[in-house]
N, C-alpha and C. Protein backbone atom coordinates (compact mmCIF):
# COMPACT_ATOMS: atom_id res chain seq x y z
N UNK A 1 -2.44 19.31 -4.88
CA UNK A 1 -2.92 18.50 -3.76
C UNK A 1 -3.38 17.15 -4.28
N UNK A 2 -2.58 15.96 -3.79
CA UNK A 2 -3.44 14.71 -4.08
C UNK A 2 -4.05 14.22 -2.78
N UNK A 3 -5.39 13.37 -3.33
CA UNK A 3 -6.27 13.03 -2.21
C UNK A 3 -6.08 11.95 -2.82
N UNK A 4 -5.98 10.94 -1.29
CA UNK A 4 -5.98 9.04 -2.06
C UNK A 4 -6.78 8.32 -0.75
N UNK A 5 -7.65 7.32 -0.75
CA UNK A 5 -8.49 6.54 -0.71
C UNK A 5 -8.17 5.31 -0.80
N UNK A 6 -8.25 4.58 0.02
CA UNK A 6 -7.88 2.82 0.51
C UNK A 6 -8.63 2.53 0.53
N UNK A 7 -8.84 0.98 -0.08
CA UNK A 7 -10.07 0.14 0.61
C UNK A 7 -9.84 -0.89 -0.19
N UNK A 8 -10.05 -2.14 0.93
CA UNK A 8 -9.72 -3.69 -0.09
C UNK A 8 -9.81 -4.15 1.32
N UNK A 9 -9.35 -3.59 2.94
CA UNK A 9 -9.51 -4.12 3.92
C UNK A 9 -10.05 -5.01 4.89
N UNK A 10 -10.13 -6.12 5.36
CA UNK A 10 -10.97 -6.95 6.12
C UNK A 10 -10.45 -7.81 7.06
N UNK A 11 -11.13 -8.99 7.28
CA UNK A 11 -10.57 -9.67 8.25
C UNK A 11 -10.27 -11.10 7.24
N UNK A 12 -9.33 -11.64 7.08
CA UNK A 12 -8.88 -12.97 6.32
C UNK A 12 -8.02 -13.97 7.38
N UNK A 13 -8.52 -15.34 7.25
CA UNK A 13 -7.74 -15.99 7.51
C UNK A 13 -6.09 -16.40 6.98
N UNK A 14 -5.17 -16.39 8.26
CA UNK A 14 -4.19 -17.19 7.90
C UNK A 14 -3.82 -17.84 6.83
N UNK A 15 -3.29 -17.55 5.73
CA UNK A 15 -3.02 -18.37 4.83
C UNK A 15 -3.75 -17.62 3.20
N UNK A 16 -4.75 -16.83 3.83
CA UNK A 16 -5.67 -16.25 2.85
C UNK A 16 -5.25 -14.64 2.18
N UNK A 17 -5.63 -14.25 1.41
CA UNK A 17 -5.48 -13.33 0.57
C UNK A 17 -6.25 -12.05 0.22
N UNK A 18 -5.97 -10.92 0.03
CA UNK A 18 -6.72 -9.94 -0.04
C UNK A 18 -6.10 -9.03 -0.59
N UNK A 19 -6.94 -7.71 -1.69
CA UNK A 19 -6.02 -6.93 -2.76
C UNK A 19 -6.63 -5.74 -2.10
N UNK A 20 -5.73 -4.58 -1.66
CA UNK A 20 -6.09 -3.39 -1.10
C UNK A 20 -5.71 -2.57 -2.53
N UNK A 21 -6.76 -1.51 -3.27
CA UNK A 21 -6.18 -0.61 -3.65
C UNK A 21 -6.26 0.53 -2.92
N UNK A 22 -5.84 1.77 -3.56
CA UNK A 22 -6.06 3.24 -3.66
C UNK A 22 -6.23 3.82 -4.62
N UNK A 23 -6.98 4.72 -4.76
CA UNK A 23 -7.41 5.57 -5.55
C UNK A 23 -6.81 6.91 -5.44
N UNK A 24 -6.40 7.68 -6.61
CA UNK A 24 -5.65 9.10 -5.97
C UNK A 24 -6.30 9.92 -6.95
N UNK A 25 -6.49 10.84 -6.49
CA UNK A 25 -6.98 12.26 -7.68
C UNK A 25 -6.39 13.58 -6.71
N UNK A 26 -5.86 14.21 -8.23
CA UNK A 26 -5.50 15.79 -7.95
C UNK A 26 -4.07 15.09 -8.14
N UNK A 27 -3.43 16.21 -8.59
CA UNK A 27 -1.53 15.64 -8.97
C UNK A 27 -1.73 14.73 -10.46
N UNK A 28 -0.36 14.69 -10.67
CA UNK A 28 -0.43 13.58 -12.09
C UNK A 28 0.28 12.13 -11.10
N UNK A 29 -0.58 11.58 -11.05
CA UNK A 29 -0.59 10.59 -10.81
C UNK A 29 0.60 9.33 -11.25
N UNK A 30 0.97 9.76 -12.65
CA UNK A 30 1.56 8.74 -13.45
C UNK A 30 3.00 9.22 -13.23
N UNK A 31 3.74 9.86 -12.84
CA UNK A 31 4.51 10.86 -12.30
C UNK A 31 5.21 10.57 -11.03
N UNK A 32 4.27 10.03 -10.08
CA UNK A 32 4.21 10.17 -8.75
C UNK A 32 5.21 8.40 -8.33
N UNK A 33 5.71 8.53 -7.16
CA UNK A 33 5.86 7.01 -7.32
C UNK A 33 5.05 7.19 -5.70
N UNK A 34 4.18 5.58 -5.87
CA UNK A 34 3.60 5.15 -4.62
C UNK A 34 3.94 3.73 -3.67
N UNK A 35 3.14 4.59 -2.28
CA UNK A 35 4.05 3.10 -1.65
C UNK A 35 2.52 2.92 -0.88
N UNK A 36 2.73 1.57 -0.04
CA UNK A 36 2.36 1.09 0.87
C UNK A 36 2.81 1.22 2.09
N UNK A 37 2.23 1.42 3.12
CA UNK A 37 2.81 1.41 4.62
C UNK A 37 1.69 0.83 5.73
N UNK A 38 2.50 0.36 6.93
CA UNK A 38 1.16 -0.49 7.56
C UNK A 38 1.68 -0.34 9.48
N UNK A 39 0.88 -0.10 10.13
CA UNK A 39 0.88 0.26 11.22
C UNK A 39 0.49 -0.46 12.59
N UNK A 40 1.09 -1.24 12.85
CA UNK A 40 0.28 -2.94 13.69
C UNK A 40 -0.05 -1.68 15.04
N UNK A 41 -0.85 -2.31 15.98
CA UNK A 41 -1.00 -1.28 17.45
C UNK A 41 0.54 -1.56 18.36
N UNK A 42 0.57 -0.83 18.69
CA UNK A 42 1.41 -0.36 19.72
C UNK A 42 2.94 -0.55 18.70
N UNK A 43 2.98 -0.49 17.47
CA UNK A 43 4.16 -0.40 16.93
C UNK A 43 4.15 1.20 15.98
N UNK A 44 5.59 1.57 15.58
CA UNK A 44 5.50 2.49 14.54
C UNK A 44 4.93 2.17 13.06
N UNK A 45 4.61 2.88 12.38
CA UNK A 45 4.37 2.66 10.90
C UNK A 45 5.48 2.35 10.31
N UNK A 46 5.66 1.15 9.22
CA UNK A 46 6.56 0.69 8.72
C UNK A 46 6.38 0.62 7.25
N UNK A 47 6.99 0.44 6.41
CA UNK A 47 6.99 0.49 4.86
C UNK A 47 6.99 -0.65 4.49
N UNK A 48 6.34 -0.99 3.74
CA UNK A 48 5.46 -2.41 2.81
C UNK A 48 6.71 -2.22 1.60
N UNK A 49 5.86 -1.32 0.35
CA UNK A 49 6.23 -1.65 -0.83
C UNK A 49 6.24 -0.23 -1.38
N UNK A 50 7.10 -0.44 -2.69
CA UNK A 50 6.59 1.18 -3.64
C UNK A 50 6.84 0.76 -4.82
N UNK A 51 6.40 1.32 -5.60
CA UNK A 51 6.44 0.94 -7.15
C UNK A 51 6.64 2.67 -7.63
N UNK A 52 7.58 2.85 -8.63
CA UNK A 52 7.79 4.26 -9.39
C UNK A 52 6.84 4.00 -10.27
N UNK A 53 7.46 5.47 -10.78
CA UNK A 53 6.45 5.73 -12.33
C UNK A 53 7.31 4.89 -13.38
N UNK A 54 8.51 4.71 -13.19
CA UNK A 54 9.48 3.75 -14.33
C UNK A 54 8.70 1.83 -13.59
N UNK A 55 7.86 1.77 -13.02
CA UNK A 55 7.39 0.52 -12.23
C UNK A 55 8.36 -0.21 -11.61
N UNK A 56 9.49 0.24 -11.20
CA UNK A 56 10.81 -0.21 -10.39
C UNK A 56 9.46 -0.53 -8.89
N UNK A 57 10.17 -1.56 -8.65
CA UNK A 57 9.25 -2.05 -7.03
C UNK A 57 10.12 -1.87 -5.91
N UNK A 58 10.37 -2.09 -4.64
CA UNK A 58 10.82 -2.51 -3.61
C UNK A 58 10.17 -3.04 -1.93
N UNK A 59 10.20 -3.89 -1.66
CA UNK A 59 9.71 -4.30 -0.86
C UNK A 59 10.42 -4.85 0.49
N UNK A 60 9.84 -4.61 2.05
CA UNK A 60 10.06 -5.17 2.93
C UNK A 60 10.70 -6.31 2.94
N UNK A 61 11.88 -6.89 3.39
CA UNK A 61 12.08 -8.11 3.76
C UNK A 61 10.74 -9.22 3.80
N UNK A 62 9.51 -8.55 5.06
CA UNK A 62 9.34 -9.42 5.79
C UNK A 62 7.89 -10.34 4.71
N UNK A 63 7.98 -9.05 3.79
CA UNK A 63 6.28 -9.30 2.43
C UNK A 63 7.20 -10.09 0.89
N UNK A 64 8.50 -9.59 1.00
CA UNK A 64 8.84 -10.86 0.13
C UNK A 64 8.13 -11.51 -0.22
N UNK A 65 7.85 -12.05 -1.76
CA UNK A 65 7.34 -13.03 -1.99
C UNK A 65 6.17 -13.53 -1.37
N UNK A 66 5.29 -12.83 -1.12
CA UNK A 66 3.92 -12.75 -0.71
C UNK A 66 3.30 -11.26 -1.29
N UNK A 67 3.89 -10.68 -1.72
CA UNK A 67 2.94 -9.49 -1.44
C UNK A 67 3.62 -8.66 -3.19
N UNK A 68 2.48 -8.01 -3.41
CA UNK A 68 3.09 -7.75 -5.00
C UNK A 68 2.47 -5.83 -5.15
N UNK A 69 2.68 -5.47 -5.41
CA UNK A 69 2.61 -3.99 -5.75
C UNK A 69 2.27 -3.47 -7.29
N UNK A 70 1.16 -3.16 -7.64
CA UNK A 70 1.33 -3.04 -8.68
C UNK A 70 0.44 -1.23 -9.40
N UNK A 71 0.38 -0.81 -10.33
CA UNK A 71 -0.32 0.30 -10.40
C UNK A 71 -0.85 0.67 -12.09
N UNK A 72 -1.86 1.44 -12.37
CA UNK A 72 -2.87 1.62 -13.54
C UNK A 72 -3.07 2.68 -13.62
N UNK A 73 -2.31 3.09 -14.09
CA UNK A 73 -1.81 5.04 -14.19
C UNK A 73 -3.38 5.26 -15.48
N UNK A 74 -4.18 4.62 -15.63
CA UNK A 74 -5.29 4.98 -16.17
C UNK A 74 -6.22 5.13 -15.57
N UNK A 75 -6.60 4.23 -14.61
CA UNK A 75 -7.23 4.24 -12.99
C UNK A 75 -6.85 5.11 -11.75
N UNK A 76 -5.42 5.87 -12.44
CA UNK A 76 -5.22 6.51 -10.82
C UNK A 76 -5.35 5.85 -10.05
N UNK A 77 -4.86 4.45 -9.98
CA UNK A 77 -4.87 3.43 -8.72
C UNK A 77 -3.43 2.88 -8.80
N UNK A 78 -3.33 2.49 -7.53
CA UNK A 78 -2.05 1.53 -7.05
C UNK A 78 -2.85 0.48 -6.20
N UNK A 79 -2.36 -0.72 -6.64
CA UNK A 79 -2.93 -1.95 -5.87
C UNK A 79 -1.70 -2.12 -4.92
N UNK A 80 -2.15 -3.20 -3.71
CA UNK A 80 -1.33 -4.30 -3.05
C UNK A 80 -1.96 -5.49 -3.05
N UNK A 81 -1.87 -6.57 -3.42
CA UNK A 81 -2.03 -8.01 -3.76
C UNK A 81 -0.98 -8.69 -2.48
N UNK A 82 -2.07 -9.16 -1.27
CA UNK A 82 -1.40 -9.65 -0.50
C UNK A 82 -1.73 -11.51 -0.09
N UNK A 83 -0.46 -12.28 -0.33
CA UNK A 83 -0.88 -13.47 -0.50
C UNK A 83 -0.62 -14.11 0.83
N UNK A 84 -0.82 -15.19 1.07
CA UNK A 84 0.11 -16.41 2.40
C UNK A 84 -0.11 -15.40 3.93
N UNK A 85 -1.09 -14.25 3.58
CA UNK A 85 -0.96 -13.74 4.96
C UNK A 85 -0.75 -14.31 6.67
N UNK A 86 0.06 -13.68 7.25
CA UNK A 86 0.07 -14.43 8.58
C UNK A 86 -0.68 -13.54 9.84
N UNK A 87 -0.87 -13.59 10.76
CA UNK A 87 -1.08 -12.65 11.76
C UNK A 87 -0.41 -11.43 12.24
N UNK A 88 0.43 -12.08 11.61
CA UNK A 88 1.76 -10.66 12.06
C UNK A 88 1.44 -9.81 10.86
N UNK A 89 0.42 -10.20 10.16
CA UNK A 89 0.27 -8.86 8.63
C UNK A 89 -1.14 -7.87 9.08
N UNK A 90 -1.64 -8.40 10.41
CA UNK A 90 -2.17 -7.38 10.93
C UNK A 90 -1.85 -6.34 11.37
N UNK A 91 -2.58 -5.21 10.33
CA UNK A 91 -2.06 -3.65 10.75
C UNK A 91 -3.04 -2.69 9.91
N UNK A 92 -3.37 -1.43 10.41
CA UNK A 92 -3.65 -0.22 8.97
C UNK A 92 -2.96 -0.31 8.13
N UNK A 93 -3.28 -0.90 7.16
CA UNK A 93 -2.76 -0.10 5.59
C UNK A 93 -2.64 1.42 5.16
N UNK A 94 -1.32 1.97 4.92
CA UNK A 94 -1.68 3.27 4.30
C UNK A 94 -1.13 3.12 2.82
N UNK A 95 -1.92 3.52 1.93
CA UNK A 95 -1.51 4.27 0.68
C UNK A 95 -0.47 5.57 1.38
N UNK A 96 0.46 5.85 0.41
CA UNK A 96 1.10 7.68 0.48
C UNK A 96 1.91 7.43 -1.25
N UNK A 97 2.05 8.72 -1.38
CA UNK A 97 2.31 9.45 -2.42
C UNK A 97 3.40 10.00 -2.64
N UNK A 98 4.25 9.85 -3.42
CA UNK A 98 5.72 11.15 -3.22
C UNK A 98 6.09 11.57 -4.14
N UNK A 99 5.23 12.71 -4.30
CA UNK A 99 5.26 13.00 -6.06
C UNK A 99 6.53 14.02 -6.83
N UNK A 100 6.95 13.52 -7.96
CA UNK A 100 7.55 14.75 -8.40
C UNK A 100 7.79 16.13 -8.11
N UNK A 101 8.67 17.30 -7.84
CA UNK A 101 9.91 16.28 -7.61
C UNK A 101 10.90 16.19 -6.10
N UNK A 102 9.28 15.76 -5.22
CA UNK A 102 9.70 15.75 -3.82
C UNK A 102 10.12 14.28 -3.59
N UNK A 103 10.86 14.19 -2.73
CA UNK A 103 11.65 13.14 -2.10
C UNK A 103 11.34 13.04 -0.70
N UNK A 104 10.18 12.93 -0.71
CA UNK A 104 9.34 12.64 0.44
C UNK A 104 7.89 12.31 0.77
N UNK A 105 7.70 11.35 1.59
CA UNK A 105 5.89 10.55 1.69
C UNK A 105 5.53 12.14 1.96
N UNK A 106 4.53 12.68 0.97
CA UNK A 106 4.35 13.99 0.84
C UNK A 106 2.35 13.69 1.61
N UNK A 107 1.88 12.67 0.69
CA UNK A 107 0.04 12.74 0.66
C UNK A 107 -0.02 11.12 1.15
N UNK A 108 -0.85 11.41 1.83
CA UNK A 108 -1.26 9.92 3.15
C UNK A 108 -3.17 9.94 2.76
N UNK A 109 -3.41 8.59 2.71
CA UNK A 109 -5.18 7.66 3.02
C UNK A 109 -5.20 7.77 3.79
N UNK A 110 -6.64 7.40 4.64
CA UNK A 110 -6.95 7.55 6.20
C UNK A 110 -6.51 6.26 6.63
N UNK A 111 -6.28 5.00 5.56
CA UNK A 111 -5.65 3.73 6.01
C UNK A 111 -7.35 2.75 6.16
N UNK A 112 -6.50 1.68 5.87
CA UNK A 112 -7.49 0.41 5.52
C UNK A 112 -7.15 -0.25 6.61
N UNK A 113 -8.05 -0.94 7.38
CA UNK A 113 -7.83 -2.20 8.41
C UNK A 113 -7.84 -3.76 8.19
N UNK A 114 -6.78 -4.17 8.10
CA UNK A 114 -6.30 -5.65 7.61
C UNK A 114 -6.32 -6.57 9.06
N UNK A 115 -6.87 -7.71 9.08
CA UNK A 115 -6.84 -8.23 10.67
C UNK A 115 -6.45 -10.01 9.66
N UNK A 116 -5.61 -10.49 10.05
CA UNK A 116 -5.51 -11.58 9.89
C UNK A 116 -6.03 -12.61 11.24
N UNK A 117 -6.56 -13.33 10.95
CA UNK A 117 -6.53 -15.04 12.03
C UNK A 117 -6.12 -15.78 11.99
N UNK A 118 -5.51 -16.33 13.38
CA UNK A 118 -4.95 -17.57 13.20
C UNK A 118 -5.60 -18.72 13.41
């Protein structure tokens, strides 16, 4: 069982910046590959970013080059480093997990609240 924990969340202006990690314990961590996912209201949850355990990344079209993924398999953390935010990057943040050797968002955060202004 992994348990993971968000928090970096707030309200930032337009243009401004903010680093959400997670924290995960239980599972091997270093093993696992993690992603980001983010949930605006009245839309579905959509996928940000993921970084493997080989640190291969992939990211959304729309976080391109704004937004960076990174992780500290000593920390049991995965960051998101989000830059140039716009309003439209308002949403819950979720951490999830998809660990070895499932092929599937297996362990979900309760999610971080990101509010951008314009």
């Amino acid at each position: 069982q992994v348990q993971l924990v968000e928090s970096g969340g707030g309200l930032v202006q337009a243009g401004g910046s903010l680093r959400l990690s997670c924290a995960a314990s239980g599972g091997t961590f270093s093993r696992n590959t993690m992603g980001w996912f983010r949930q605006a209201p009245g839309k579905e949850r959509e996928f940000v970013a993921h970084i493997t355990w080989s640190i291969t990344t992939q990211y959304t079209d729309s976080v391109k080059g704004r937004f960076t993924i990174s992780r500290d398999n000593a920390k049991n953390t995965v960051y998101l480093r989000m830059n140039s935010l716009k309003p439209e990057d308002t949403a819950v943040y979720y951490c999830a997990a998809k660990p070895v050797p499932y092929n599937s968002w297996t362990y979900w955060g309760q999610g971080t609240q990101v509010t951008v202004s314009s």
